[in-house]
Each structure stands twice: as structure tokens, then as C-alpha cells.
PDB file of N, CA and C in Angstrom:
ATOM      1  N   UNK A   1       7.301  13.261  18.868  1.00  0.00           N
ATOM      2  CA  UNK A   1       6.655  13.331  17.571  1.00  0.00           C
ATOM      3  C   UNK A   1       6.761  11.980  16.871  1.00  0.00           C
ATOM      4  N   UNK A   2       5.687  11.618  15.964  1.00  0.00           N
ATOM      5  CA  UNK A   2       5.511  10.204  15.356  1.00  0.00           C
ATOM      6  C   UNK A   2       6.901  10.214  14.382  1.00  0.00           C
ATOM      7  N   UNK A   3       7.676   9.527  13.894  1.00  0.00           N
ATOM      8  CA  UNK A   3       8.388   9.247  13.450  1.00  0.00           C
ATOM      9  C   UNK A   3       8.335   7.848  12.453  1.00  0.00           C
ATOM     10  N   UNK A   4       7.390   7.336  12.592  1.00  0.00           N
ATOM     11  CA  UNK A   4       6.881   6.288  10.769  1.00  0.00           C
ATOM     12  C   UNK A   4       5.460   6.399  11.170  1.00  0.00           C
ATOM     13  N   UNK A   5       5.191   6.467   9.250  1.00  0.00           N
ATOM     14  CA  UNK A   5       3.519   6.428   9.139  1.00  0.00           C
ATOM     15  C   UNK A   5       3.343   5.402   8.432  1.00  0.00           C
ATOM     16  N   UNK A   6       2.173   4.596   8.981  1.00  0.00           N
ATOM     17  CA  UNK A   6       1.540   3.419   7.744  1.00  0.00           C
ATOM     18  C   UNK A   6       1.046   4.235   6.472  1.00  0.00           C
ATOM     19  N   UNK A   7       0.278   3.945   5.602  1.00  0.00           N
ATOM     20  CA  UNK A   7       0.102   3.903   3.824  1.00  0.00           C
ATOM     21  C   UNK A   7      -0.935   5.146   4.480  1.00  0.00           C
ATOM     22  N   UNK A   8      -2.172   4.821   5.243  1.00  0.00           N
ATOM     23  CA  UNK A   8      -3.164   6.135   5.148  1.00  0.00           C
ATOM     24  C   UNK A   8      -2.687   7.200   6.125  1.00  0.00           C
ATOM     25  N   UNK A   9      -1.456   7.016   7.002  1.00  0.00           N
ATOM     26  CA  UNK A   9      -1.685   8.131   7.565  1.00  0.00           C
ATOM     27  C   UNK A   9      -0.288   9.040   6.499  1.00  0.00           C
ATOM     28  N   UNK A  10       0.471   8.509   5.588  1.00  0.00           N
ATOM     29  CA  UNK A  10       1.254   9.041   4.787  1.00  0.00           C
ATOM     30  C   UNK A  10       0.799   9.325   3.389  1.00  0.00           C
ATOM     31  N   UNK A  11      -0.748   8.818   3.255  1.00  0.00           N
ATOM     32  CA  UNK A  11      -1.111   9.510   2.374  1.00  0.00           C
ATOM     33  C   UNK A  11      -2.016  10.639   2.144  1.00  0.00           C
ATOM     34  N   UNK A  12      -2.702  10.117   3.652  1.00  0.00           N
ATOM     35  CA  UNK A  12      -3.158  12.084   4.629  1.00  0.00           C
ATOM     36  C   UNK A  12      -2.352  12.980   4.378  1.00  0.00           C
ATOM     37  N   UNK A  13      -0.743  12.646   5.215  1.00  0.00           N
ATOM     38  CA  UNK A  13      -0.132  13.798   5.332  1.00  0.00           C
ATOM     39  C   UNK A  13       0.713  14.488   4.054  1.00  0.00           C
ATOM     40  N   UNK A  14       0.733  13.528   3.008  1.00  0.00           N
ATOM     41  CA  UNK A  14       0.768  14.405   1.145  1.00  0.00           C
ATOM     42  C   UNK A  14      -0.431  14.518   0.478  1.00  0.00           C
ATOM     43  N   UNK A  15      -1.846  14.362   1.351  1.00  0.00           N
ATOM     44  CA  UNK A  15      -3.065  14.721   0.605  1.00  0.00           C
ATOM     45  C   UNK A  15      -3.352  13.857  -1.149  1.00  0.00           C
ATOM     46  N   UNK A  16      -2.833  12.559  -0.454  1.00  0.00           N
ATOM     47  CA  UNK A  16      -3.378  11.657  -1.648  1.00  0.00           C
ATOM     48  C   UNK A  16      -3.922  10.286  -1.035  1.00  0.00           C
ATOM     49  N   UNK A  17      -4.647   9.647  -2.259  1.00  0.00           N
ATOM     50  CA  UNK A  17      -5.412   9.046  -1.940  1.00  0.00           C
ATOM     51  C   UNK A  17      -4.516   7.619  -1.633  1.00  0.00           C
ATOM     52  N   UNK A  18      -5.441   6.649  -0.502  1.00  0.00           N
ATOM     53  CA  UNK A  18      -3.622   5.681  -0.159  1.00  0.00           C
ATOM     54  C   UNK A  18      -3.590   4.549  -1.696  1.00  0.00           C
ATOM     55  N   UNK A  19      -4.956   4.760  -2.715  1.00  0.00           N
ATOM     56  CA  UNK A  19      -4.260   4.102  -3.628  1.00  0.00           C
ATOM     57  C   UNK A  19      -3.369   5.066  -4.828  1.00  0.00           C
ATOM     58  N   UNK A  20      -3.213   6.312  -4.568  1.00  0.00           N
ATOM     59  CA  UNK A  20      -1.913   6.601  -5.552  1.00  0.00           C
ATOM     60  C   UNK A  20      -0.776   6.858  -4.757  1.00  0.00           C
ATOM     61  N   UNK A  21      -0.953   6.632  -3.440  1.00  0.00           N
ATOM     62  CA  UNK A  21       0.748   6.256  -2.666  1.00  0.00           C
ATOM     63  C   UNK A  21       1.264   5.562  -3.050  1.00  0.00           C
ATOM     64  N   UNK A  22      -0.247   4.141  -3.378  1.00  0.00           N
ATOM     65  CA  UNK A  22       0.399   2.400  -3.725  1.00  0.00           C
ATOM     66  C   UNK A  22       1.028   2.656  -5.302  1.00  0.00           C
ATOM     67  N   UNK A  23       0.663   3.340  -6.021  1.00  0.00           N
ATOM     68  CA  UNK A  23       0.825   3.672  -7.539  1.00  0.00           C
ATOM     69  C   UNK A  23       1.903   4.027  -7.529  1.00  0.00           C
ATOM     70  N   UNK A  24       2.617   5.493  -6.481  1.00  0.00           N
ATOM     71  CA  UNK A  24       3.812   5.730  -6.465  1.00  0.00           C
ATOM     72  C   UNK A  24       4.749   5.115  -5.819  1.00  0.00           C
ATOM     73  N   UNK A  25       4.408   3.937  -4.955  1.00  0.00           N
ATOM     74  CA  UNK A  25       5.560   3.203  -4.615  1.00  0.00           C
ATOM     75  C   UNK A  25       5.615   1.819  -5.526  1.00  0.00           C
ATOM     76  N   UNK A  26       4.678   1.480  -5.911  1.00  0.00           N
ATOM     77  CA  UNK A  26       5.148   0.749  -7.526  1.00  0.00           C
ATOM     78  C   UNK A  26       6.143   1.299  -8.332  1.00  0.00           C
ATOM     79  N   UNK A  27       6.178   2.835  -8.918  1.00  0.00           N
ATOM     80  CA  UNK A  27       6.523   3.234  -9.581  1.00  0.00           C
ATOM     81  C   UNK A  27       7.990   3.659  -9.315  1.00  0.00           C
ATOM     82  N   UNK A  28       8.248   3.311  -7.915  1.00  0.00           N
ATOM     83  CA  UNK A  28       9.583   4.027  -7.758  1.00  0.00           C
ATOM     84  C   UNK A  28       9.902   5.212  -7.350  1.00  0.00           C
ATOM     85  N   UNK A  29       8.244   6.194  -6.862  1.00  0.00           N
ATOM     86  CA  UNK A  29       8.804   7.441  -6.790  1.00  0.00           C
ATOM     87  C   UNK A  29       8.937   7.613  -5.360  1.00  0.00           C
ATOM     88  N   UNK A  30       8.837   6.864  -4.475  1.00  0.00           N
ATOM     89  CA  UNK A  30       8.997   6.896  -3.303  1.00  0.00           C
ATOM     90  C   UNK A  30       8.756   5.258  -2.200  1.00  0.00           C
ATOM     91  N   UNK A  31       9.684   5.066  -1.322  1.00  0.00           N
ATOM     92  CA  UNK A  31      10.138   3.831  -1.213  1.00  0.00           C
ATOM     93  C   UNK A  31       9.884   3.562   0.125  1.00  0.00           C
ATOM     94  N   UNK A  32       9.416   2.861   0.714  1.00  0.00           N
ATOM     95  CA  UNK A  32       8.678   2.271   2.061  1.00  0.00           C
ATOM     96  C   UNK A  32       9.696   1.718   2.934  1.00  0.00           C
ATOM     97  N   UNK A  33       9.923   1.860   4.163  1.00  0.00           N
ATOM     98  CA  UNK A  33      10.778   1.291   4.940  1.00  0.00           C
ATOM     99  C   UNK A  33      10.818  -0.122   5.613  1.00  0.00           C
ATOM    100  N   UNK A  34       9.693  -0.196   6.020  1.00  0.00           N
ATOM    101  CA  UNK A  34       9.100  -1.077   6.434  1.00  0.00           C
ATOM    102  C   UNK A  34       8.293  -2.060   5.226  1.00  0.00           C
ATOM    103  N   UNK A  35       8.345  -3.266   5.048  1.00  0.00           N
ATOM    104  CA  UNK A  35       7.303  -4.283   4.050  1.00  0.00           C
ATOM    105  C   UNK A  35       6.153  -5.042   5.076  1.00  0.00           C
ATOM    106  N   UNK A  36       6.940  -4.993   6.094  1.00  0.00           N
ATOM    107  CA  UNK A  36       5.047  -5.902   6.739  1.00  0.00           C
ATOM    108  C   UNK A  36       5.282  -5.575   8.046  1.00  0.00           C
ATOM    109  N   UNK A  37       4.487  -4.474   8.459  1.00  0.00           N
ATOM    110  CA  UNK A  37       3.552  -3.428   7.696  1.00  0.00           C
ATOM    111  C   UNK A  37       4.304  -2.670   6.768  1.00  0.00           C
ATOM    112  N   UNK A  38       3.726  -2.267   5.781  1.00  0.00           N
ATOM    113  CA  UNK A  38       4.251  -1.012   5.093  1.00  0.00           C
ATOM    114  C   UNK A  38       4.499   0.468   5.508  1.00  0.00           C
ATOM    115  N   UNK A  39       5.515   0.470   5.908  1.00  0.00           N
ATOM    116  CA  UNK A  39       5.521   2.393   7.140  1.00  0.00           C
ATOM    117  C   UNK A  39       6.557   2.685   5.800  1.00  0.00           C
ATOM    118  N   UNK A  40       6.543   4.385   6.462  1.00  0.00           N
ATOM    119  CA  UNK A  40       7.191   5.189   5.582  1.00  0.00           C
ATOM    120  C   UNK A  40       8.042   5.967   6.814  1.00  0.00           C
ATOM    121  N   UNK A  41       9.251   6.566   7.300  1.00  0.00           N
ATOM    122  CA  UNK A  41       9.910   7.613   7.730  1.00  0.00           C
ATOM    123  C   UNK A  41       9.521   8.973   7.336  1.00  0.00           C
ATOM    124  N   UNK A  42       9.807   9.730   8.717  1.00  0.00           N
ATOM    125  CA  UNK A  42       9.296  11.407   8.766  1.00  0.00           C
ATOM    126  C   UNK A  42      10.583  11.709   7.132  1.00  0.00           C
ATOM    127  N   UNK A  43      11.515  11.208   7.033  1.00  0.00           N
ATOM    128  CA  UNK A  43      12.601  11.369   6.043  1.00  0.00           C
ATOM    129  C   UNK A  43      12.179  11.076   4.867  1.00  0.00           C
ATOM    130  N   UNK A  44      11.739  10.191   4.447  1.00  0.00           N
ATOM    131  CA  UNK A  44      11.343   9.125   3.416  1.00  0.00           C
ATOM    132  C   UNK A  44      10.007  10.279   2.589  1.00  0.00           C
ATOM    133  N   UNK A  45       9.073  10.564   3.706  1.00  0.00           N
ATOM    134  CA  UNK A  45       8.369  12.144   3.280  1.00  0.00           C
ATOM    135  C   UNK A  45       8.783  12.841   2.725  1.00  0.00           C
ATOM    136  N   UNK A  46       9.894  13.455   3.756  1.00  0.00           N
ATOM    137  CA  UNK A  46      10.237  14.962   3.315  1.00  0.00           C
ATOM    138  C   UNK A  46      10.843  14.826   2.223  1.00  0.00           C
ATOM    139  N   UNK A  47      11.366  13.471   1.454  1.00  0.00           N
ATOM    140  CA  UNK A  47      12.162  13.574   0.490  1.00  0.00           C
ATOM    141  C   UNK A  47      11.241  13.850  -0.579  1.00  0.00           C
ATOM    142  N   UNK A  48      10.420  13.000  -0.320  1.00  0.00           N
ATOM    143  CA  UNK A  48       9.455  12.798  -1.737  1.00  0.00           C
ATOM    144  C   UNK A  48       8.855  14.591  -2.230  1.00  0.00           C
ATOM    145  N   UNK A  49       8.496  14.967  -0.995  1.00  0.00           N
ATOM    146  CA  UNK A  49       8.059  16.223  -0.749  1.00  0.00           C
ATOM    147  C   UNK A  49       9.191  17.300  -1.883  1.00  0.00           C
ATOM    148  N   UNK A  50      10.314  17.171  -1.550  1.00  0.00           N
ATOM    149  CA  UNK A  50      11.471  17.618  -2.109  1.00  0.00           C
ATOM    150  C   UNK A  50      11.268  17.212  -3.685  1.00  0.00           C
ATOM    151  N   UNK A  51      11.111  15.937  -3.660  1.00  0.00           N
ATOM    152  CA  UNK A  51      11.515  15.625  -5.683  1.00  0.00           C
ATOM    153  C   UNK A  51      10.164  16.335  -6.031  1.00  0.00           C
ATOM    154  N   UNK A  52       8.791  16.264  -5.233  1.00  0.00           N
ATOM    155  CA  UNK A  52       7.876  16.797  -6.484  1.00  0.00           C
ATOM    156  C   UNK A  52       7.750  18.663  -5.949  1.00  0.00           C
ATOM    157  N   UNK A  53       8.367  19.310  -5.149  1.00  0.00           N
ATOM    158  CA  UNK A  53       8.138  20.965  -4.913  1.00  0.00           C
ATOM    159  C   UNK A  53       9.729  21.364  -4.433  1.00  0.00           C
ATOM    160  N   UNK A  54      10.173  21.721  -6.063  1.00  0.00           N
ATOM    161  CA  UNK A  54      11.859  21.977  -5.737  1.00  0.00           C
ATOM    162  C   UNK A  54      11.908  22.848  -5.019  1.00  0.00           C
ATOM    163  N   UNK A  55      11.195  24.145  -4.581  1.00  0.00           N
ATOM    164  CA  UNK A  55      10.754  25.516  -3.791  1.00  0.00           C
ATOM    165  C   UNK A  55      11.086  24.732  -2.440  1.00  0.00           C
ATOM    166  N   UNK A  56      10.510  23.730  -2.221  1.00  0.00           N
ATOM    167  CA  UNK A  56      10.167  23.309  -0.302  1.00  0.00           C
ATOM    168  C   UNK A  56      11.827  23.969   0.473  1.00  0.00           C
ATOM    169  N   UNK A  57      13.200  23.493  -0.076  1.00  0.00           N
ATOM    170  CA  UNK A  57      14.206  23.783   0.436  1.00  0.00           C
ATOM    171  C   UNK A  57      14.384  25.175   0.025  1.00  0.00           C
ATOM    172  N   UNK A  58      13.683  25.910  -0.257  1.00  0.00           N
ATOM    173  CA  UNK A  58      14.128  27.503  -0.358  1.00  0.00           C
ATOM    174  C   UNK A  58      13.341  28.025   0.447  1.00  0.00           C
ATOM    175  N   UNK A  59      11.260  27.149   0.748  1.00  0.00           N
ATOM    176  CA  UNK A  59      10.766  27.921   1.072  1.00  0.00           C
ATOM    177  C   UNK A  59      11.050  27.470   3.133  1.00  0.00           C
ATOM    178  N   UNK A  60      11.685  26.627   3.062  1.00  0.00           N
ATOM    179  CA  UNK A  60      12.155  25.506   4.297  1.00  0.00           C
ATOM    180  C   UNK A  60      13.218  25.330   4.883  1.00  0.00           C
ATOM    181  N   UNK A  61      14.445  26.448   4.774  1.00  0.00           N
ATOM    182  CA  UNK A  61      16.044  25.522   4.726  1.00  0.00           C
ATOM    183  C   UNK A  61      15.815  25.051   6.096  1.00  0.00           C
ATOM    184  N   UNK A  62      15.395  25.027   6.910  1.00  0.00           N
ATOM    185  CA  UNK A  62      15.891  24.691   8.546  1.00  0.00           C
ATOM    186  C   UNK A  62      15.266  22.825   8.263  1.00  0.00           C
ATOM    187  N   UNK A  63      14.375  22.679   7.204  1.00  0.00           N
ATOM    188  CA  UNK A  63      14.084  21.449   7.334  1.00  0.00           C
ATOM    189  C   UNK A  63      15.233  20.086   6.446  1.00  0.00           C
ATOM    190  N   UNK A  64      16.622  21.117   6.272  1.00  0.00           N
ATOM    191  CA  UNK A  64      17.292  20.165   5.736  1.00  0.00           C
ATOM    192  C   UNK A  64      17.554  19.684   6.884  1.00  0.00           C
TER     193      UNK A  64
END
């Protein structure tokens, strides 16, 4: 399984557009692993996933 995504395929897989990924990693709400290229971790996701749907770990525990 893929394990880092560049900017459009991590903003496919949270269904946003890759310029409010760029908006939220300005902003601090989620933080890039990689700077050149810009990748993100399967982790680095699931977190973000976590701060904006507090439910995901109730509706998810096996994905802690």
C-alpha cells in the first residue's frame, strides 16, 4: 500500500481542492513531510482526519 502522497493525490483522498490543502498547510493545520516534493504520510492524514471528525476514533478504533 502507498505510504506518502504528493499535494493532489492528498487532497483527493480528504476531498479538497489541492489549493485549500496549500491554505491548510500555511495555516498550520496540517504539516508536510517532505518540502521538495511536498508528500504527506498515510499518518500525517489520518491525523488531520482525527483533529477535524473527533467520531473517526470511535467510529475506527483499529485505525489507532
Amino acid at each position: 500500500m502507498q505510504t506518502k502522497f504528493r499535494v493532489h493525490e492528498a487532497a483527493e483522498l480528504l476531498g479538497l481542492h489541492p489549493a485549500h490543502l496549500y491554505r491548510l498547510i500555511r495555516d498550520g493545520q496540517i504539516t508536510p513531510k517532505g518540502q521538495h516534493p511536498l508528500y504527506f504520510t498515510k499518518d500525517a492524514l489520518r491525523q488531520h482526519i482525527r483533529s477535524r471528525y473527533k467520531s473517526f476514533d470511535y467510529l475506527f478504533p483499529e485505525a489507532q
